[in-house]
Protein backbone atom coordinates (compact mmCIF):
# COMPACT_ATOMS: atom_id res chain seq x y z
CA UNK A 1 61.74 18.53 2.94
CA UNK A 2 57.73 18.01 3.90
CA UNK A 3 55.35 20.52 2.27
CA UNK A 4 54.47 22.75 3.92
CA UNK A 5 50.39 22.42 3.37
CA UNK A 6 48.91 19.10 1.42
CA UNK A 7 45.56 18.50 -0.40
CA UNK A 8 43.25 16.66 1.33
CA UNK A 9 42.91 13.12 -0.20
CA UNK A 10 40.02 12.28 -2.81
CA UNK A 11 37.32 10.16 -1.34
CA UNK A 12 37.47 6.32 -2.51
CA UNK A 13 34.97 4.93 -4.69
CA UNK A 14 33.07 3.33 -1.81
CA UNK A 15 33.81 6.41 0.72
CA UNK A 16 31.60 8.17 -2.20
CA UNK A 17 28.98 6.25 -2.22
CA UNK A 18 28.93 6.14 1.47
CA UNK A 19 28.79 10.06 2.00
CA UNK A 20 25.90 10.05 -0.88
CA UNK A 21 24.07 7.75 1.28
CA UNK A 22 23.97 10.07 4.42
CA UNK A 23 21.21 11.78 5.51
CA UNK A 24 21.42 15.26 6.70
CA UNK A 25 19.67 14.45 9.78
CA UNK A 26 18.72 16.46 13.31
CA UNK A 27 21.05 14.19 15.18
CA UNK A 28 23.40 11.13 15.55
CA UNK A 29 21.59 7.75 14.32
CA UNK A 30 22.52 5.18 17.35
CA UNK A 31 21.04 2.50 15.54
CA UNK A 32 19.42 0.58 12.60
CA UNK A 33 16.05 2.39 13.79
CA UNK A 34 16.30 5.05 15.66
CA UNK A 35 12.70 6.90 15.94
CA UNK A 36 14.18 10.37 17.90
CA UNK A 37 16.07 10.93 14.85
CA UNK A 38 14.49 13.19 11.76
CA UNK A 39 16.11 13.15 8.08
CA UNK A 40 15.66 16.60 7.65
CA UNK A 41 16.57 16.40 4.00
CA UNK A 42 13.78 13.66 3.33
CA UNK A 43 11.23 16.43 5.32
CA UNK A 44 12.54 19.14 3.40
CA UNK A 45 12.22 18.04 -0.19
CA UNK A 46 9.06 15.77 0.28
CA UNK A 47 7.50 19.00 1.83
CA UNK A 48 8.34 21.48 -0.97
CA UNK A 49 7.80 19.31 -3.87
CA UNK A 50 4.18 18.42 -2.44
CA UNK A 51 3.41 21.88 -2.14
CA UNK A 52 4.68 22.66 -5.89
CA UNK A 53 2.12 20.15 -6.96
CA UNK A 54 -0.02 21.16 -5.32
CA UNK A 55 0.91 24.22 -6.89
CA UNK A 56 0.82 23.33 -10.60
CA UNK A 57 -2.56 21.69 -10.06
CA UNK A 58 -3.79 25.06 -8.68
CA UNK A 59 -2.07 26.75 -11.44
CA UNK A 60 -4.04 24.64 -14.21
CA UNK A 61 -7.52 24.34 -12.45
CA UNK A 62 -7.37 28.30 -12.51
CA UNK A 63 -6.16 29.00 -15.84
CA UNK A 64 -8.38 26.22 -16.95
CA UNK A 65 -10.84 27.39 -19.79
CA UNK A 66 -13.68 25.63 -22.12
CA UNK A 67 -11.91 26.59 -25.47
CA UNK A 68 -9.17 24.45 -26.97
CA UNK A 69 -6.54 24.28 -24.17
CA UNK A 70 -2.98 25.14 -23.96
CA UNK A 71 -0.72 22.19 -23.35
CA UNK A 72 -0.01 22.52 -19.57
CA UNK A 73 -4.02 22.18 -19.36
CA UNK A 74 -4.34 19.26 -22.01
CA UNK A 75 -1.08 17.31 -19.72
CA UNK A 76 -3.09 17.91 -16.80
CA UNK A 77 -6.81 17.29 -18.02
CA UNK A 78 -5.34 13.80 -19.46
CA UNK A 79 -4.06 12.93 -15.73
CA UNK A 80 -6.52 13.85 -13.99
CA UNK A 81 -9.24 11.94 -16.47
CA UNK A 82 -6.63 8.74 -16.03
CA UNK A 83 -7.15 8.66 -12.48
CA UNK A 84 -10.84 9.05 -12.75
CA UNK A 85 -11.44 6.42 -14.59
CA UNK A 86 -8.83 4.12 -12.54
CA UNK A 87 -11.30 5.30 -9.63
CA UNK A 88 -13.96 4.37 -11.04
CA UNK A 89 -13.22 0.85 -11.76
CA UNK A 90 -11.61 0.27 -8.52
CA UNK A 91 -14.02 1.89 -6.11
CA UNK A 92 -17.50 1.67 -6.89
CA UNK A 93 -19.04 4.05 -4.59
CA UNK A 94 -19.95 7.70 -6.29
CA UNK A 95 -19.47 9.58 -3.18
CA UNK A 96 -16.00 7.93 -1.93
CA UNK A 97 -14.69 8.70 -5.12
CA UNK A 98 -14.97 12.09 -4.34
CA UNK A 99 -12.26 12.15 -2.20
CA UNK A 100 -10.71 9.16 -3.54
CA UNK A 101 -10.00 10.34 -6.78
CA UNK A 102 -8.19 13.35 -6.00
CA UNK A 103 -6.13 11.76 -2.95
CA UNK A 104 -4.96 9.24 -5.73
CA UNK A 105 -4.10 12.20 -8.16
CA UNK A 106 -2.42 13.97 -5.35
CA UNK A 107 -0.48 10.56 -4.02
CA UNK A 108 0.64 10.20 -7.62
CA UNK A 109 1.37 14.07 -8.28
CA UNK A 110 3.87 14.24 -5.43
CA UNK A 111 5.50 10.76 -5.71
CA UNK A 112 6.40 11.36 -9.56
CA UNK A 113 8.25 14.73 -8.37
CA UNK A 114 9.93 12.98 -5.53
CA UNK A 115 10.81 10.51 -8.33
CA UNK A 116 11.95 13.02 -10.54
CA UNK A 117 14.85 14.52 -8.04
CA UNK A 118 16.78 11.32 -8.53
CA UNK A 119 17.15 12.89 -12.86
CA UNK A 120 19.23 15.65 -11.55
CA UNK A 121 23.21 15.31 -11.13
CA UNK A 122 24.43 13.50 -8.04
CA UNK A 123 26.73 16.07 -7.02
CA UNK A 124 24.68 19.31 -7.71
CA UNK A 125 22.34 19.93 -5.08
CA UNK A 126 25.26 18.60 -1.98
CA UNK A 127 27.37 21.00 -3.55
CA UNK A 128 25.46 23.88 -3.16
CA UNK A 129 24.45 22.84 0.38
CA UNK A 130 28.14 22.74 0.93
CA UNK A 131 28.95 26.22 -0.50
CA UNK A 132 25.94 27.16 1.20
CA UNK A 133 27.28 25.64 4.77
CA UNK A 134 30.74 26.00 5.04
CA UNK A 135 31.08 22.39 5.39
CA UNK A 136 32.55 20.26 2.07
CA UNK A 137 31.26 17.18 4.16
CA UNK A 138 27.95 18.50 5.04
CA UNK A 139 25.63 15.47 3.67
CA UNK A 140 22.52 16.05 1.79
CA UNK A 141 20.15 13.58 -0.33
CA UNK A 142 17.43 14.62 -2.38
CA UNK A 143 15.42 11.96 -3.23
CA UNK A 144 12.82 11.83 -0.50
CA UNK A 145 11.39 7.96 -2.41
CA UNK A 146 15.15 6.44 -1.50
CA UNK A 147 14.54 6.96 2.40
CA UNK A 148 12.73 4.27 3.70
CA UNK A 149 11.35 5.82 6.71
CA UNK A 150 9.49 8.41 4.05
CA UNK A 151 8.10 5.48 1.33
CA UNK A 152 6.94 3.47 4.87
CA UNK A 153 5.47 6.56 6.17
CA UNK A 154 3.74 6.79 2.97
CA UNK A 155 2.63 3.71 3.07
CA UNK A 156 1.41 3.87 6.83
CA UNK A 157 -0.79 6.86 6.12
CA UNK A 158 -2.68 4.39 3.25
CA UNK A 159 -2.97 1.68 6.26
CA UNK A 160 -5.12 4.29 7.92
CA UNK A 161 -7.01 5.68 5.11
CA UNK A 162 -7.94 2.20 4.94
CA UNK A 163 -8.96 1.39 8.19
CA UNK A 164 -10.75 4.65 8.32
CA UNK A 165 -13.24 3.51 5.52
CA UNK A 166 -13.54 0.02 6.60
CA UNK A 167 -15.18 1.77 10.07
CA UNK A 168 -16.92 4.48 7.49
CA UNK A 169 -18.42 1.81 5.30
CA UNK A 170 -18.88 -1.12 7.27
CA UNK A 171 -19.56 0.48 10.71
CA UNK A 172 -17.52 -0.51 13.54
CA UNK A 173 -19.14 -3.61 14.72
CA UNK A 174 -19.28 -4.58 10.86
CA UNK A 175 -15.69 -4.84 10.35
CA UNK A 176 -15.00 -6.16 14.25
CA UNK A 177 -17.26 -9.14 12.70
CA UNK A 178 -14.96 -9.30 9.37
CA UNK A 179 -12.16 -9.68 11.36
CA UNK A 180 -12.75 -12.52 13.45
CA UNK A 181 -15.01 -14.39 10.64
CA UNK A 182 -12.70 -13.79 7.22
CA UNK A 183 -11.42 -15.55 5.49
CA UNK A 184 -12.89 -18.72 7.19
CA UNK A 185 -16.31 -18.34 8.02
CA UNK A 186 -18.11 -17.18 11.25
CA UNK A 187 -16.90 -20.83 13.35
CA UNK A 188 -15.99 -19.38 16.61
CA UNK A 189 -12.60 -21.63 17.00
CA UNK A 190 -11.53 -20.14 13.67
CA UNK A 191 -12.17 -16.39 15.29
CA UNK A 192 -8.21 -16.45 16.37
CA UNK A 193 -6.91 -17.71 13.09
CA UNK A 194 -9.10 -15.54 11.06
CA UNK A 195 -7.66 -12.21 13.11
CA UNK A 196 -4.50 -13.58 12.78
CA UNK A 197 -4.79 -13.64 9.06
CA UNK A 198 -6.29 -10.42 8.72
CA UNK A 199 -3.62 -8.84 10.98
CA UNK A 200 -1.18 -10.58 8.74
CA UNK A 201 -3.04 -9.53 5.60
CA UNK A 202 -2.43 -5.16 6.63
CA UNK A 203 0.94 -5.97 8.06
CA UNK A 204 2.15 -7.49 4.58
CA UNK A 205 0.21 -5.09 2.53
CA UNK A 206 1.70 -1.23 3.97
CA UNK A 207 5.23 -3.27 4.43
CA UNK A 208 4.94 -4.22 0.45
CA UNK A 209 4.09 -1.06 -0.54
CA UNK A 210 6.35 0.61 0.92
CA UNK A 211 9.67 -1.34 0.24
CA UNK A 212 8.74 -1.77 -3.24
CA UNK A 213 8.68 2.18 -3.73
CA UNK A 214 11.62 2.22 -1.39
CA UNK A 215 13.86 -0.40 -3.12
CA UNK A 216 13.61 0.59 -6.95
CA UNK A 217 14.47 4.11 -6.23
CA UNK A 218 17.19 3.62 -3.69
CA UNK A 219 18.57 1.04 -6.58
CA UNK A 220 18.54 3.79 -9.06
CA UNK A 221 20.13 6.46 -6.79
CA UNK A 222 22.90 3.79 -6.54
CA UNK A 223 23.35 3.47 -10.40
CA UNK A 224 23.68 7.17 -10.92
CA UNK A 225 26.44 6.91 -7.74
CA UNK A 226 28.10 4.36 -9.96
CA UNK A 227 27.96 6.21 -13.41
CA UNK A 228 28.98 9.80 -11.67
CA UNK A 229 32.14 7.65 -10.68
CA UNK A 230 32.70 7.18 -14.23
CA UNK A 231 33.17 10.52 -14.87
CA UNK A 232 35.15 11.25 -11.74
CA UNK A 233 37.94 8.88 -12.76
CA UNK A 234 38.40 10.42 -15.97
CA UNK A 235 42.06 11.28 -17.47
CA UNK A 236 44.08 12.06 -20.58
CA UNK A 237 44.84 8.00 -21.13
CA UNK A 238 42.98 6.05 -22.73
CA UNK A 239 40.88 4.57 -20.20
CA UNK A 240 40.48 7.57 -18.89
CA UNK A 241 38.96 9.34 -21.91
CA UNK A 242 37.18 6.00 -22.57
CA UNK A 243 35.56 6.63 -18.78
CA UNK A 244 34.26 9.59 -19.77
CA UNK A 245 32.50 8.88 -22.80
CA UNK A 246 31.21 5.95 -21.10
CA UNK A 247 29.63 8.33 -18.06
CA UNK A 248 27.89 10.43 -20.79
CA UNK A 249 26.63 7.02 -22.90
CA UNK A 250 25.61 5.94 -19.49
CA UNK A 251 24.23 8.48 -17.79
CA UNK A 252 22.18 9.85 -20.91
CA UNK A 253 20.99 6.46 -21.53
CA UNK A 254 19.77 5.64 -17.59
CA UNK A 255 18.23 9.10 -17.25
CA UNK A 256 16.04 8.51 -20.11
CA UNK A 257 14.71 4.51 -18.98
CA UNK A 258 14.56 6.16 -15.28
CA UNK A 259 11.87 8.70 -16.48
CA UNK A 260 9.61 5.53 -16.69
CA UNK A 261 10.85 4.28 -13.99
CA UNK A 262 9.82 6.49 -11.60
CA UNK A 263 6.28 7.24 -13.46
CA UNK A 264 5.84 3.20 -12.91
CA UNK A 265 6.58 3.78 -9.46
CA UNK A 266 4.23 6.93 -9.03
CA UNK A 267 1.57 4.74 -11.12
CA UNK A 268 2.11 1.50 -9.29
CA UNK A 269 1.76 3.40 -6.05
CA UNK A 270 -1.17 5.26 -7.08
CA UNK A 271 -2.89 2.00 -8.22
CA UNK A 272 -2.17 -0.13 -5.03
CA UNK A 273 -3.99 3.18 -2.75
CA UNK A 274 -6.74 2.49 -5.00
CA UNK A 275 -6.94 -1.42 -4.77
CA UNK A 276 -6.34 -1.05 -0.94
CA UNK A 277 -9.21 1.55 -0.26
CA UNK A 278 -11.44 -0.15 -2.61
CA UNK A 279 -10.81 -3.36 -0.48
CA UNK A 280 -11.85 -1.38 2.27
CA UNK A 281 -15.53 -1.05 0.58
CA UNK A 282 -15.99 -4.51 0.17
CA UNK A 283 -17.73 -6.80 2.31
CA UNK A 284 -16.79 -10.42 3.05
């Protein structure tokens, strides 16, 4: 005789790692890229982690005091004396660096903490949201770095900062001319190829920057998937127990080499918004 009720069947491995890469999103993706549809997770957490920043750097300019300093204040003073001096050897002029510097603090601020989401357990924050819902398939991800559209969008508003100092520093008929006459010289047959290769040149550059922030994280959400399996497959056999010592070996051991991992990717960021606005200031 049938039961009367039944359990609902445990996901697969790969069904897993397929609901972990879902986006809790304002509406039905139709395609590959679909621009009318917003991952309101990536919004969410890129949005509150920017303001805490913004927040602790608040926090420790206003505490901030002449006399030995506490250790929040030293952490910070060090950054923000790191990215000074990375300023100043990339972009030479005194009064861009005024806003340089700190857009390149801030820029390296926020991506480290959207980094730093992909350190906390795969299943903890989707669980609460589906306590919090109602819904034990709601999906939720919370590293804002592993969505592409967020580490292009990043990388699209450096394309502009870029262009806007090329038109600030050059003046707008000065970088028209740089266009057409770099990298080969002010021959007007060359004017095409030279705008091609310029064209070329920014298309490469925000595309680069973006995937390679994109691809290490989204490759590093996908190892903790793999190593929270471990753990999930656990028993009282031998393999089983042998799973589970392995997820905590594991797990301990890729948490602590994904700490630099995404302060290299904050860093490398950081540094390639530098190199590409300091471009900007240079004339051919």
């Amino acid at each position: 005789m049938a039961a009367e009720g039944h359990e609902t069947a445990a996901p697969s491995a790969g069904e897993y790692i397929i609901h972990h890469l879902q986006h809790f999103q304002s509406g039905t993706q139709k395609g590959i890229a679909d621009f009318s549809v917003v991952n309101l997770d990536s919004v969410f957490f890129s949005i509150l982690l920017g303001l805490v920043g913004c927040f602790f750097l608040w926090r420790a300019a206003r505490s901030a005091t002449s006399g030995v300093p506490g250790r929040f204040q030293a952490a910070v003073e060090i950054l923000v004396e790191v990215v000074a001096d990375q300023a100043k050897g990339i972009v030479h002029s005194a009064e861009s660096r005024k806003l340089v510097a700190p857009l390149a603090l801030t820029v390296f601020t926020w991506i480290f903490l959207m980094n730093a989401m992909d350190l906390l357990p795969v299943d903890l924050l989707p669980w609460i949201w589906q306590n919090i819902t109602g819904d034990h398939h709601a999906k939720l991800r919370v590293v804002p770095t592993a969505d592409l559209s967020m580490t292009m969008g990043l990388s699209i508003g450096v394309l502009v900062t870029c262009l806007i100092y090329n038109v600030k520093m050059k003046g707008a008929g000065g970088w028209a001319h740089e266009l057409v006459a770099a990298p080969f010289g002010d021959k007007v047959y060359l004017y095409p190829v030279n705008l091609a290769m310029q064209l070329i040149e920014f298309v490469a550059k925000t595309v680069s920057h973006g995937m390679r922030l994109f691809g290490n994280m989204y490759a590093g959400e996908l190892i903790f998937m793999l190593i929270a399996l471990m753990g999930g497959a656990w028993s009282l056999s031998a393999t089983g127990i042998g799973l589970a010592i392995g997820h905590i070996i594991a797990g301990s051991v890729w948490a602590i080499f994904h700490i630099l991992i995404i302060t290299l990717q904050a860093f490398v960021f950081m540094m390639l918004t530098l190199v590409y606005i300091g471009q900007a200031h240079d004339a051919h």
